[in-house]
C-alpha atoms as a PDB file:
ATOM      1  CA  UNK A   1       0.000   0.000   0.000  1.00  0.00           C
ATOM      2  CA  UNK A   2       1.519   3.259  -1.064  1.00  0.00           C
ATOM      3  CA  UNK A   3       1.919   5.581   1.800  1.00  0.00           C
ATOM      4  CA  UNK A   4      -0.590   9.183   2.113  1.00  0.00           C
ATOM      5  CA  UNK A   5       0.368  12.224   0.520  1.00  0.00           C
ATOM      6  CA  UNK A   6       1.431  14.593   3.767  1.00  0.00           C
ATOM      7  CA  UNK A   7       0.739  17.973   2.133  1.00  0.00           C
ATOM      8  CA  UNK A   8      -1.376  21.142   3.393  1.00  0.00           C
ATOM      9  CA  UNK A   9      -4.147  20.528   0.804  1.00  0.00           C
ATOM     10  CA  UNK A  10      -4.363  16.674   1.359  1.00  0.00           C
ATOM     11  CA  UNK A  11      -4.595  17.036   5.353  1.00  0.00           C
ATOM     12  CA  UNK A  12      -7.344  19.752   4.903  1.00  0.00           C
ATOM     13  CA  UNK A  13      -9.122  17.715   2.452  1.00  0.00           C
ATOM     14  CA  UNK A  14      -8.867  14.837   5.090  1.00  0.00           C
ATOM     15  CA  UNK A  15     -10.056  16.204   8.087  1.00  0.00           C
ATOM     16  CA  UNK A  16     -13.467  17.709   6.210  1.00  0.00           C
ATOM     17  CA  UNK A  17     -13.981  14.080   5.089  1.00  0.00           C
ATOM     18  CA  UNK A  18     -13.236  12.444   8.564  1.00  0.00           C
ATOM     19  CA  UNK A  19     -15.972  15.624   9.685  1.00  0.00           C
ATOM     20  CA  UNK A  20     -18.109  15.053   7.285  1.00  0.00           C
ATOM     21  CA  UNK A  21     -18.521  11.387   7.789  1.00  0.00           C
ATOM     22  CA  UNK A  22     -19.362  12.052  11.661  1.00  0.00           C
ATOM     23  CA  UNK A  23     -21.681  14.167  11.041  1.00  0.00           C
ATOM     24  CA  UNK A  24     -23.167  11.892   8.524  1.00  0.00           C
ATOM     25  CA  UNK A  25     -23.103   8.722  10.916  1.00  0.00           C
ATOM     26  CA  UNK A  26     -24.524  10.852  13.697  1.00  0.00           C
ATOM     27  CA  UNK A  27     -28.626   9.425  13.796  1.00  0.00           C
ATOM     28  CA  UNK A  28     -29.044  13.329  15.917  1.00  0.00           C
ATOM     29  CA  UNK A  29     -28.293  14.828  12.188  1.00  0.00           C
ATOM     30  CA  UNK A  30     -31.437  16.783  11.055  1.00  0.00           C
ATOM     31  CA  UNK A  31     -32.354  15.292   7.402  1.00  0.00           C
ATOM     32  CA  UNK A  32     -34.908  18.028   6.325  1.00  0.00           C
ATOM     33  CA  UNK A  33     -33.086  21.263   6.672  1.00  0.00           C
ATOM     34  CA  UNK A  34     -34.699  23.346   4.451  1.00  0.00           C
ATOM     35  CA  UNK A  35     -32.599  24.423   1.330  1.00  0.00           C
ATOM     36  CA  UNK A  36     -31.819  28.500   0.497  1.00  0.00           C
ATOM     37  CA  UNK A  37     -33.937  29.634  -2.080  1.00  0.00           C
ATOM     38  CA  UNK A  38     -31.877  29.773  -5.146  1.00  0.00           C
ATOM     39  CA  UNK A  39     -30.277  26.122  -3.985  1.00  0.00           C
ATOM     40  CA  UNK A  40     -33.993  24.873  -4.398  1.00  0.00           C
ATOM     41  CA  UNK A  41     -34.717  27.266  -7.896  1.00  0.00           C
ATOM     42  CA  UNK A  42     -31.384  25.549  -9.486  1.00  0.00           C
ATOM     43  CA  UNK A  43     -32.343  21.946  -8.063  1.00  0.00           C
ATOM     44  CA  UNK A  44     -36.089  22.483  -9.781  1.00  0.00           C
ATOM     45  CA  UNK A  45     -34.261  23.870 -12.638  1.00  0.00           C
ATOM     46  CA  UNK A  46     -31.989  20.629 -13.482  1.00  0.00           C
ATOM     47  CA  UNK A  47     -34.523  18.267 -12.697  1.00  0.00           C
ATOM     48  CA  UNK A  48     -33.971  17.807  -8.978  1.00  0.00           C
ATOM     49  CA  UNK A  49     -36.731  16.597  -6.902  1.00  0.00           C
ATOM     50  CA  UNK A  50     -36.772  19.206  -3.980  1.00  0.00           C
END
């Protein structure tokens, strides 16, 4: 196995994944937060189901 890159952008990119999967695992995570406005307008637009 080839070791991990050890740069700036690689350990930043990292630690939002190792965030973001907590927060993802975490059953307390609210699933319907509502989306801003124009989020919701571009979603409808490309076929999205908001």
């Amino acid at each position: 196995m080839e070791p991990l890159p050890r740069g700036a952008n690689f350990q930043r990119r990292k630690l939002l994944w190792e965030i973001g999967l907590r927060i993802a695992g975490d059953p307390a995570t609210p699933l319907d937060v509502p989306l801003h406005p124009g989020a919701a307008r571009w979603y409808r637009e490309h076929s999205f189901k908001v």
